[in-house]
Each structure stands twice: as structure tokens, then as C-alpha cells.
Protein backbone atom coordinates (compact mmCIF):
# COMPACT_ATOMS: atom_id res chain seq x y z
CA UNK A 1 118.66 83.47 94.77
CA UNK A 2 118.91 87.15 96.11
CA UNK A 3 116.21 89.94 94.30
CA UNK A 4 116.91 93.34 92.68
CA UNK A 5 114.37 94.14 95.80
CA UNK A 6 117.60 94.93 98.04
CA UNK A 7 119.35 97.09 95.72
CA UNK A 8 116.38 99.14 95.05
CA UNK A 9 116.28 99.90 99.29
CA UNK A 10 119.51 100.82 99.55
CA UNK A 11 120.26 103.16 97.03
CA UNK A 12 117.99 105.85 98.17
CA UNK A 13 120.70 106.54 100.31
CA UNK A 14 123.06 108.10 97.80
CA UNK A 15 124.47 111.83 98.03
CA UNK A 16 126.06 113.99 95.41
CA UNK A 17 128.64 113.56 93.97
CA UNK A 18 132.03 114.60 94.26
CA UNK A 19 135.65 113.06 95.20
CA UNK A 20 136.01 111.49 98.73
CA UNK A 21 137.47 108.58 100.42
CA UNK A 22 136.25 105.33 99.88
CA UNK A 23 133.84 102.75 101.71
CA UNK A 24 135.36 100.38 104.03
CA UNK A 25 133.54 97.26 104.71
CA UNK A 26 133.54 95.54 107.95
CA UNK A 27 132.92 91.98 106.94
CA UNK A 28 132.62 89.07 109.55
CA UNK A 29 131.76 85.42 108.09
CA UNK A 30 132.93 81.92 108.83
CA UNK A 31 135.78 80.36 107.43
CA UNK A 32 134.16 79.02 103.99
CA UNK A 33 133.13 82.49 103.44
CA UNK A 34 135.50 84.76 101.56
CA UNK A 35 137.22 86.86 103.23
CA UNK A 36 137.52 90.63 104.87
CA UNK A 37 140.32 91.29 102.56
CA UNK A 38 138.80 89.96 99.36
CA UNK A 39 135.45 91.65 99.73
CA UNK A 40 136.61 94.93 100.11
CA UNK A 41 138.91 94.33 97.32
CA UNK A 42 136.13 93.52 95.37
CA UNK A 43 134.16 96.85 96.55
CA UNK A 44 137.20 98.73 95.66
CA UNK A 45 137.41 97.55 92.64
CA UNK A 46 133.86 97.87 91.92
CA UNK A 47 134.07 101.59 92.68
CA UNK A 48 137.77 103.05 91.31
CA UNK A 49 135.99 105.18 88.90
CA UNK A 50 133.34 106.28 90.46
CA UNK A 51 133.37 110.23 91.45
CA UNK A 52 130.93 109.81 94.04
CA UNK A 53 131.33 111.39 97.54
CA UNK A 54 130.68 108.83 100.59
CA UNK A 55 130.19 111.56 103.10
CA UNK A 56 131.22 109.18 105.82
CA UNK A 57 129.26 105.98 104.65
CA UNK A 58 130.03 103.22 106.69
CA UNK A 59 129.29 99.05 106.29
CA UNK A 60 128.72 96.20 108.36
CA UNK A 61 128.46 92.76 107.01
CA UNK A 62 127.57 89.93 109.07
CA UNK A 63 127.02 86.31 107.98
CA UNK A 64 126.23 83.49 109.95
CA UNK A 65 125.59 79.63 109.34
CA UNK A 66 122.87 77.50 110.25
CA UNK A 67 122.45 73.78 110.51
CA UNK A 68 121.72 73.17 107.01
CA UNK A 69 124.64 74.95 105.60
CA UNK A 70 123.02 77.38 104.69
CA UNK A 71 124.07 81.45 105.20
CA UNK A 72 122.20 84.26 106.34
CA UNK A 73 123.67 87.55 105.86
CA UNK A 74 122.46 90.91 107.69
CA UNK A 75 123.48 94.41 105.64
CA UNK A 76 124.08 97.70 107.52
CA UNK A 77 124.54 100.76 106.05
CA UNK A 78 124.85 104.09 108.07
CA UNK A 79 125.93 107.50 106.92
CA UNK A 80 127.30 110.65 109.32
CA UNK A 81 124.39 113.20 107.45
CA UNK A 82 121.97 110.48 106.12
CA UNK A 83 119.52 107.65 106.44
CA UNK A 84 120.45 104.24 107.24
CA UNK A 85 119.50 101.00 105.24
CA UNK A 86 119.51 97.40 106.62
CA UNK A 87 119.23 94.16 104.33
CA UNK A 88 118.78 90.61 105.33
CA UNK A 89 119.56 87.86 102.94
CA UNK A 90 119.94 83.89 102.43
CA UNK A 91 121.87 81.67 100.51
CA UNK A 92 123.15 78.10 100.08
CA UNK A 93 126.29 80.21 98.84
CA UNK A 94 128.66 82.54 100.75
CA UNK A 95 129.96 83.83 97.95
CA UNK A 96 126.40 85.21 96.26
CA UNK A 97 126.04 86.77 99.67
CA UNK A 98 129.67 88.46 99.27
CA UNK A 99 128.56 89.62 95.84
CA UNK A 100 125.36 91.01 96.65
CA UNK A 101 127.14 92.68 99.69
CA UNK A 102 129.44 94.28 97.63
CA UNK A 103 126.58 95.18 94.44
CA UNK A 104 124.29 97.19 97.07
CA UNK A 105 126.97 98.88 98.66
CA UNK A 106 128.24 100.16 95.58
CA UNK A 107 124.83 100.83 93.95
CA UNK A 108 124.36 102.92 97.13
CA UNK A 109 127.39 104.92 97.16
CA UNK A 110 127.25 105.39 93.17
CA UNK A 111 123.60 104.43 91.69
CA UNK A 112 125.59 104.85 88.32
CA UNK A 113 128.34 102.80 88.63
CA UNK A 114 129.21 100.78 85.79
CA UNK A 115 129.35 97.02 87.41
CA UNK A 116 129.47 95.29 84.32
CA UNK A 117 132.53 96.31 82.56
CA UNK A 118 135.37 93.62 82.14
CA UNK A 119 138.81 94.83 82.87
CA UNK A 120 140.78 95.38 79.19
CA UNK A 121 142.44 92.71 78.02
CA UNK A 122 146.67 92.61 79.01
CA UNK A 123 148.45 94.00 75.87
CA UNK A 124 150.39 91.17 73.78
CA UNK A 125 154.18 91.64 74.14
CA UNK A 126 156.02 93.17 71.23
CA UNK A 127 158.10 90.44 69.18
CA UNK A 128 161.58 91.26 69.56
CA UNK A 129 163.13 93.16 66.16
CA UNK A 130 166.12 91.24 64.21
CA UNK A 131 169.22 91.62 64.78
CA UNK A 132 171.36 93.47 62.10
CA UNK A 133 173.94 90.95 61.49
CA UNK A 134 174.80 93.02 57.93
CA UNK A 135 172.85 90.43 56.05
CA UNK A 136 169.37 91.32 55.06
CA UNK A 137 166.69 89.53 57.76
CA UNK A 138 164.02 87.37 55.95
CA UNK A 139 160.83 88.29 57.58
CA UNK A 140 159.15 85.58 59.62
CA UNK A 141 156.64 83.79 57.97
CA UNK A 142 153.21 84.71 59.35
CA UNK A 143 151.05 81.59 60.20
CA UNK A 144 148.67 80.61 57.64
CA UNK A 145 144.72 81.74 58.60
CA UNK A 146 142.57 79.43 60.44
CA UNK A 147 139.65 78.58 57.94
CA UNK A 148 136.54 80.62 58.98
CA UNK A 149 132.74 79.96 57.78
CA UNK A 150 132.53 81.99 54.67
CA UNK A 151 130.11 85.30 56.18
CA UNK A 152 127.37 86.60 54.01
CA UNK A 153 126.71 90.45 54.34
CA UNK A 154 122.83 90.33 55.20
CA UNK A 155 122.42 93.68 53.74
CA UNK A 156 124.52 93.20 50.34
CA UNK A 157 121.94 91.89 47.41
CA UNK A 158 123.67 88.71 46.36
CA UNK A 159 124.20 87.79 42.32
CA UNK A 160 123.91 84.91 40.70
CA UNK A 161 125.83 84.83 37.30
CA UNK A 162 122.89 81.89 35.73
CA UNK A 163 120.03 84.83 34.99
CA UNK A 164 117.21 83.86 32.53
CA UNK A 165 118.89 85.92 30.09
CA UNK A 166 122.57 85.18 30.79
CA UNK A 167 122.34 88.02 32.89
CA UNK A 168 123.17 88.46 36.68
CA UNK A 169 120.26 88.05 38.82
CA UNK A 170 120.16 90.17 42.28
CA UNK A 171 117.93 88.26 45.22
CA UNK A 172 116.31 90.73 47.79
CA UNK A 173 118.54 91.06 50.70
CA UNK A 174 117.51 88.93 53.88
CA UNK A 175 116.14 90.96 56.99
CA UNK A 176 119.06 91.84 59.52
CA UNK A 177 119.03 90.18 62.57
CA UNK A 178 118.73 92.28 66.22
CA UNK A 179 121.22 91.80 68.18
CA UNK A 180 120.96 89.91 71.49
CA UNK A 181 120.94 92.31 74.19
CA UNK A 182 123.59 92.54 76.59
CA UNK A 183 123.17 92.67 80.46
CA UNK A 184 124.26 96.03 81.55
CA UNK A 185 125.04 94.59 85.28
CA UNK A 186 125.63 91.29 86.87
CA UNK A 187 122.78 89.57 87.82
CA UNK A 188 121.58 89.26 90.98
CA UNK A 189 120.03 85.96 92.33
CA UNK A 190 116.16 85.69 92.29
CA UNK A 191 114.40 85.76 95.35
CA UNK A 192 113.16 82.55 96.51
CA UNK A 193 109.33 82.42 97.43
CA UNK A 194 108.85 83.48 101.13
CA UNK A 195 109.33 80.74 103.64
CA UNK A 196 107.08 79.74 106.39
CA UNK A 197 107.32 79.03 110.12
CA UNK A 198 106.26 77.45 112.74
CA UNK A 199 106.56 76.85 116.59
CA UNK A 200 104.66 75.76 119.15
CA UNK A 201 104.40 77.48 122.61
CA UNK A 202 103.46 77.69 126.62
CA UNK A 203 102.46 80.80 128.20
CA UNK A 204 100.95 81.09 131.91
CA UNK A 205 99.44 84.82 132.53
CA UNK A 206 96.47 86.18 134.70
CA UNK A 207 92.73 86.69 133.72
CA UNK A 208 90.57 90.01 134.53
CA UNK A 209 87.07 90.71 134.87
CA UNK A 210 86.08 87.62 132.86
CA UNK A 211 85.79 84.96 136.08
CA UNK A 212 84.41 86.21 139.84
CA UNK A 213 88.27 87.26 140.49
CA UNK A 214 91.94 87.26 138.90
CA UNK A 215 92.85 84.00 138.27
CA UNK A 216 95.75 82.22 136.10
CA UNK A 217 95.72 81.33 132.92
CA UNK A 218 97.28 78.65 131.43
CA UNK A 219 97.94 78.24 127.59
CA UNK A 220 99.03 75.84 125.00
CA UNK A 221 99.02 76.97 121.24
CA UNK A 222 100.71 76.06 117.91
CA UNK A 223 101.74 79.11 115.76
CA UNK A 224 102.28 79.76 111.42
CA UNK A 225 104.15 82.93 110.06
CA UNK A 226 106.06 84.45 107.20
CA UNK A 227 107.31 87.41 106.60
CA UNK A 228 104.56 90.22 107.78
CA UNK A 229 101.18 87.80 108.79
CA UNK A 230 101.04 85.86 111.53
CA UNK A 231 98.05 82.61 112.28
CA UNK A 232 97.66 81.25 115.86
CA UNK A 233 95.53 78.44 117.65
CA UNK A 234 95.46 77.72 120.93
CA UNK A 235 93.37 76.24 124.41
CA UNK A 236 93.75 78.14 128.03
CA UNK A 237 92.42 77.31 131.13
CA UNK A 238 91.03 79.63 133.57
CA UNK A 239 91.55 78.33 136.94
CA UNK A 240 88.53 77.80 139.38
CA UNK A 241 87.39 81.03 141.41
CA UNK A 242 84.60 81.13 144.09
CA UNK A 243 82.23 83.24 144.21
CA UNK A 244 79.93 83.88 146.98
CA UNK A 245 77.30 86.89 147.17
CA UNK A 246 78.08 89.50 149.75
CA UNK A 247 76.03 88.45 153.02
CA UNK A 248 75.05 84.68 151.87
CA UNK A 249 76.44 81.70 152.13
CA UNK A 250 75.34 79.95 149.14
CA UNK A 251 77.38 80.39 146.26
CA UNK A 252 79.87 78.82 143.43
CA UNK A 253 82.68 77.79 142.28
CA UNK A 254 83.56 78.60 138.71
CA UNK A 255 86.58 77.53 136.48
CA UNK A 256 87.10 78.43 132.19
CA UNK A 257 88.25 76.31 129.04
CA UNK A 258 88.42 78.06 125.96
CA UNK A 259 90.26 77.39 122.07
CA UNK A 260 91.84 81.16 120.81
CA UNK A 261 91.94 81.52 117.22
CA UNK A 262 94.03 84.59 116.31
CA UNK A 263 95.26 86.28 112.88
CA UNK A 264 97.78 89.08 112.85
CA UNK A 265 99.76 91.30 111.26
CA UNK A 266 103.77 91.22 112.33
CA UNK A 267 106.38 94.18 112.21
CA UNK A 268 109.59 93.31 112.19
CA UNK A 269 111.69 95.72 113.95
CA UNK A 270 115.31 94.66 113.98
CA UNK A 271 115.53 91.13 115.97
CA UNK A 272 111.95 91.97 117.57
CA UNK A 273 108.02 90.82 116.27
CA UNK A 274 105.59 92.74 116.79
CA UNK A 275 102.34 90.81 116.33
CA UNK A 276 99.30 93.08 116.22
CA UNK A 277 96.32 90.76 116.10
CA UNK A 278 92.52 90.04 116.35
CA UNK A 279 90.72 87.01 116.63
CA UNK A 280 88.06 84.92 118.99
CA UNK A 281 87.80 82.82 121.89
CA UNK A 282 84.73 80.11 122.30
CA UNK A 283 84.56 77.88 125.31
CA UNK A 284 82.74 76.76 128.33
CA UNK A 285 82.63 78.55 132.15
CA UNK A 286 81.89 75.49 134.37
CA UNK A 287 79.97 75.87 137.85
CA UNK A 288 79.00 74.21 140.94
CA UNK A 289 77.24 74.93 143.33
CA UNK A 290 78.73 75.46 147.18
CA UNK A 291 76.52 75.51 150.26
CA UNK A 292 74.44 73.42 149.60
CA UNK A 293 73.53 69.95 149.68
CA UNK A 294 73.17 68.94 146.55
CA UNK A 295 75.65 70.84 144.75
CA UNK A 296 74.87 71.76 140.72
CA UNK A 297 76.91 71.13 138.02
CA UNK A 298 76.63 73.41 134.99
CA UNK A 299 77.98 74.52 131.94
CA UNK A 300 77.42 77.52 130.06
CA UNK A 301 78.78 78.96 126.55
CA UNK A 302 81.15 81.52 126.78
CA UNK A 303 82.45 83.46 123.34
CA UNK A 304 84.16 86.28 123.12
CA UNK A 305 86.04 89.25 120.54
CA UNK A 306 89.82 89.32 120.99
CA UNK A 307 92.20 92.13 119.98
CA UNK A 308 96.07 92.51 121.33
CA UNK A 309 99.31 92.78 120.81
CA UNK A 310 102.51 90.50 121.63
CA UNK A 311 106.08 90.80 121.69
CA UNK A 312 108.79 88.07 120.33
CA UNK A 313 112.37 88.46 121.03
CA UNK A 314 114.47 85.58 119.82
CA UNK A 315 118.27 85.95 120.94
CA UNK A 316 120.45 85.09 117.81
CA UNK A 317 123.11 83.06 120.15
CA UNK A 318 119.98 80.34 119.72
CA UNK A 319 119.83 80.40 115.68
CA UNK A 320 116.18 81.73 115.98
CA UNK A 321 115.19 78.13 117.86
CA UNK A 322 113.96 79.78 120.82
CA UNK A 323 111.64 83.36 121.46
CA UNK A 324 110.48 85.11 124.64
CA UNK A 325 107.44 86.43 124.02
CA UNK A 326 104.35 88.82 125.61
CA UNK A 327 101.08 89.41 124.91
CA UNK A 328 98.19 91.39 125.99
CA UNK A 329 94.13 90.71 124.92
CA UNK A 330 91.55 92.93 125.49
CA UNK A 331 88.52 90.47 125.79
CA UNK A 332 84.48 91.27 124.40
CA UNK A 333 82.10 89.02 125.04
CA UNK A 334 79.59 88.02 122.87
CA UNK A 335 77.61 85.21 124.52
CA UNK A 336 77.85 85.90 128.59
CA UNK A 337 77.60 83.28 130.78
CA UNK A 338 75.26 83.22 133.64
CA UNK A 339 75.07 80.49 136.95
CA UNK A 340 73.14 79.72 139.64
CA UNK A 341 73.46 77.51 142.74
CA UNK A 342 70.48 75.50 142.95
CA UNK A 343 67.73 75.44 139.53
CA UNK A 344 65.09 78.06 141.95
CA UNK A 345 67.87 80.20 143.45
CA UNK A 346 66.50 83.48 143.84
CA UNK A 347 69.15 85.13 142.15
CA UNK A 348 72.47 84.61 140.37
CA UNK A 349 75.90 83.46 141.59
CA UNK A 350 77.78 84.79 138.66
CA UNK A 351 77.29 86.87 135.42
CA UNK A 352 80.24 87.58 132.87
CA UNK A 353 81.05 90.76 132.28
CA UNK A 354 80.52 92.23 129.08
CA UNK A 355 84.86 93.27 129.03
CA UNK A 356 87.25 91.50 130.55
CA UNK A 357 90.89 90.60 129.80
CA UNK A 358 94.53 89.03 129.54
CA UNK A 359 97.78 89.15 130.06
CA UNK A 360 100.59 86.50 129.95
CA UNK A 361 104.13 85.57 129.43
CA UNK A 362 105.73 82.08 128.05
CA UNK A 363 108.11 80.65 125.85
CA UNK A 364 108.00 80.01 122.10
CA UNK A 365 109.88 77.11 120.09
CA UNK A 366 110.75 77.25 116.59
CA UNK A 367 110.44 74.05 114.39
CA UNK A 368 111.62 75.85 111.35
């Protein structure tokens, strides 16, 4: 069910008041919706005594279907010499969407429209008179009363005619009862608890300053959102880089696994995500030795601070199934690792940087 939480966004876009021409919706649904013709009816109707002034308010509703049967419906509202709301909603049924449509658009034009009041009931046609035929018409006889409950006056002390003394007794009137109260507009559908997502992606990228050179990157992660927080988990590889010391010939060859744990915030800019995150990356740089002849293999720890930012773009011809996405990590390290060819090498082959960092590109798919 739909939340008072959209109404209260769009009305801050009302102006004065005063006489003008009325909202026209553009409505586009599919063919179990209602239609253009009946919603704006309905908006119409909603608004034919309201003195509010438009000022060139215009509407766009667009509702689409997914799998599941159910409907999504994206509100626009844009004025000539105002702000400009948007609302997106979800339902199992069109027609709440067409009603909450209609409710916020009205509640923005008019905040004080009256939404709740029933048209008057159709007046009862007049019984014909009759005729004058010269002779004196006998009235009609009226049809007898249905029998009603007999309806005690709360407030009227009641009598009883057996007193003690052959007198009437009076009993203390009975509390009156509050009237239930009456809704003073329709109500809207309550908002269903926010829903969660998840997708799994593939990106492929380019490391800096954490390995001897630029190298690709290669990632696999799994990723859990709602509507402004975003969780992701992950494992890259760093592909191998040598590294040989200017002027010797002994040196290494060194290669990166690591698991990326990152929590963000996400802004939600029209059909684009913004994921502004931080997080950490633990792993291993692995070396071995080159030139000479018995080569070293070793393993060092290799942690690091993350902060970045991404960019998701998912194009709505692919029901949110399928994003693009970005992202960019600025990499600290906290534990640095450090290699050397042979155990009494005079000196080392490699040492991490304290900063390094990434870039990459991939592909993100939606499970739900």
C-alpha cells in the first residue's frame, strides 16, 4: 500500500490561489490499467471547485509492469515558475496507482481540496398530481412505516411509573456516546516495508601504485541494497608484474589476491546510483624470485583502507535486470608488503607503497 509520505513531497509545490485552467495529465499505462481518459476525469472531478491557480502545472504519469504483475508507477510534476516533484510508487493494483496519481496531483495544485465529499444524492422525481376528472381524488394511501428499534434519548432522564411511593422515579441519564470520527480524505495505501536487493557482478579495471607497475584487475563480488545503503563483498586479482632493480639482474615476479568488503551510502538521482562508500581490502602479494637458481616463493600480508565512489546506470528497456556500473578506490595500506629474491639478498625487490589505487568497469546483474 502507497504512504501519505508522497503527498506530503508534492504539495510544497502549490502557488496562490486564484482562477486558472486546469491540470492535464499525461497518463501512459498498459492495457489493465485505467485509462488516459478516466484518470483525468477523475482529476477533474477531484478539482471542479477548487479556486486554485495552476500557473502552468504540468503531469506525467508513467506505469509499467513487471514479471510478477506487479506495477510501478513514476510521478512528474513540473511547473513554468516553480519547483518540480517526482514520485515513484508500487502496487499489485493499477488502479491504487491511478488514485494516488490523481490524490497528489490534486493535493499539489490545491493542498485544501476537499477529496472526501460524496457527490449529492439525484433528487427523487415528483409523483405526478391527479387528474381533475370533477370528482374529488382520494389521496393515495401512504405505505405503512417500516418498524424501527424503539431509540432512547441518552440525555432524557427516563421514568418509571412503579416509585416506592407510587410516585414516578427518574434514573440518571446514561453518558452520551462520541461519535466515531469520520475520515476527512480517502485513504491512501500504507507503505510496504522497504525491499531489498541483490545482484551479483564482474568488473575488470587497472591497479596503481600498489604492485611494481599497472596491472589488471580482475573482480568477482556479490552485492545487498535498499533504498539509500548499499553492502558489498568481493575477491580481485592483481595480475603478476616483474620487478627488477635498476642495474641488476636479480629480481621478482609479484602477483595480488585480495577479498573487498565495502559499505556505502547510495543517492539516487533519477535512473542513476550513486554509491559513495568505504570499506577494506585484506589479502596476500605473492613473490618469486627471478635470476636465480633457486627461485623463492613467498607470501606476504597485504591490508589496506578503501574509500570510492561508483556509478550504476540500469536502462529501464531491461526491467532493472541489468546495470553498467564504475567505480573508483583510493587504496591505504595498513600492513605493506615487503620481498626479497633470495633469504640474504642485500636488499629488497619490492616494497608496497603506502597509497595506491583502482579503477574498473563491469557489469552488474539483478536477482531481485
Amino acid at each position: 500500500m502507497l504512504g501519505w509520505g508522497a503527498v506530503a513531497l508534492l504539495t510544497a509545490i502549490h502557488s496562490g490561489p486564484g482562477p486558472g485552467p486546469g491540470v492535464v495529465m499525461e497518463w501512459s499505462a498498459p492495457s489493465r490499467c485505467p485509462t488516459a481518459q478516466a484518470v483525468q476525469q477523475r482529476l477533474t472531478d477531484a478539482l471542479v471547485d477548487s479556486a486554485a491557480d495552476p500557473r502552468g502545472m504540468r503531469a506525467r504519469a508513467t506505469v509499467t509492469e513487471d514479471d510478477a504483475g506487479r506495477f510501478a508507477l513514476v510521478l512528474e510534476l513540473e511547473r513554468d515558475d516553480g519547483p518540480a516533484g517526482r514520485r515513484t510508487m508500487q502496487a499489485s493494483d493499477c488502479n491504487e496507482l491511478a488514485k494516488a496519481a490523481v490524490l497528489i496531483v490534486a493535493l499539489a495544485v490545491d493542498p485544501e481540496v476537499d477529496l472526501a465529499q460524496e457527490p449529492p444524492p439525484e433528487p427523487a422525481e415528483p409523483a405526478e398530481p391527479a387528474k381533475d376528472n370533477g370528482d374529488e381524488a382520494s389521496p393515495m394511501p401512504e405505505p405503512p412505516p417500516a418498524p424501527t428499534e424503539p431509540r432512547i434519548d441518552e440525555t432524557t432522564p427516563k421514568t418509571e411509573p412503579d416509585g416506592p411511593n407510587g410516585e414516578d422515579s427518574t434514573t440518571s441519564p446514561s453518558p452520551p456516546t462520541e461519535p466515531e470520527p469520520t475520515a476527512s480524505a480517502p485513504a491512501l495505501p500504507r507503505s510496504r516495508a522497504p525491499a531489498l536487493h541483490i545482484g551479483l557482478d564482474a568488473t575488470a579495471g587497472v591497479g596503481l601504485s600498489v604492485l611494481p607497475a599497472p596491472t589488471a584487475v580482475v573482480a568477482l563480488g556479490a552485492a545487498l541494497w535498499g533504498n539509500a545503503w548499499r553492502a558489498e563483498l568481493g575477491a580481485s586479482y592483481w595480475t603478476p608484474v616483474d620487478s627488477i632493480p635498476t642495474g641488476d639482474t636479480i629480481g621478482g615476479r609479484l602477483q595480488q589476491w585480495t577479498i573487498d568488503a565495502r559499505g556505502c551510502g547510495l543517492l539516487q538521482p533519477g535512473p542513476l546510483e550513486l554509491p559513495l562508500c568505504a570499506g577494506v581490502d585484506v589479502g596476500a602479494v605473492h613473490g618469486r624470485g627471478l635470476g636465480v637458481v633457486a627461485p623463492r616463493q613467498v607470501s606476504s600480508l597485504r591490508l589496506a583502507l578503501a574509500a570510492g565512489a561508483g556509478l550504476l546506470w540500469s536502462p529501464t528497456q531491461l526491467r532493472g535486470r541489468l546495470a553498467l556500473r564504475l567505480n573508483g578506490d583510493v587504496l591505504v595500506a595498513l600492513a605493506r608488503a615487503r620481498f626479497r629474491a633470495t633469504p640474504t639478498a642485500p636488499g629488497l625487490v619490492y616494497y608496497t607503497p603506502p597509497v595506491g589505487g583502482r579503477v574498473s568497469a563491469g557489469l552488474e546483474v539483478r536477482l531481485r
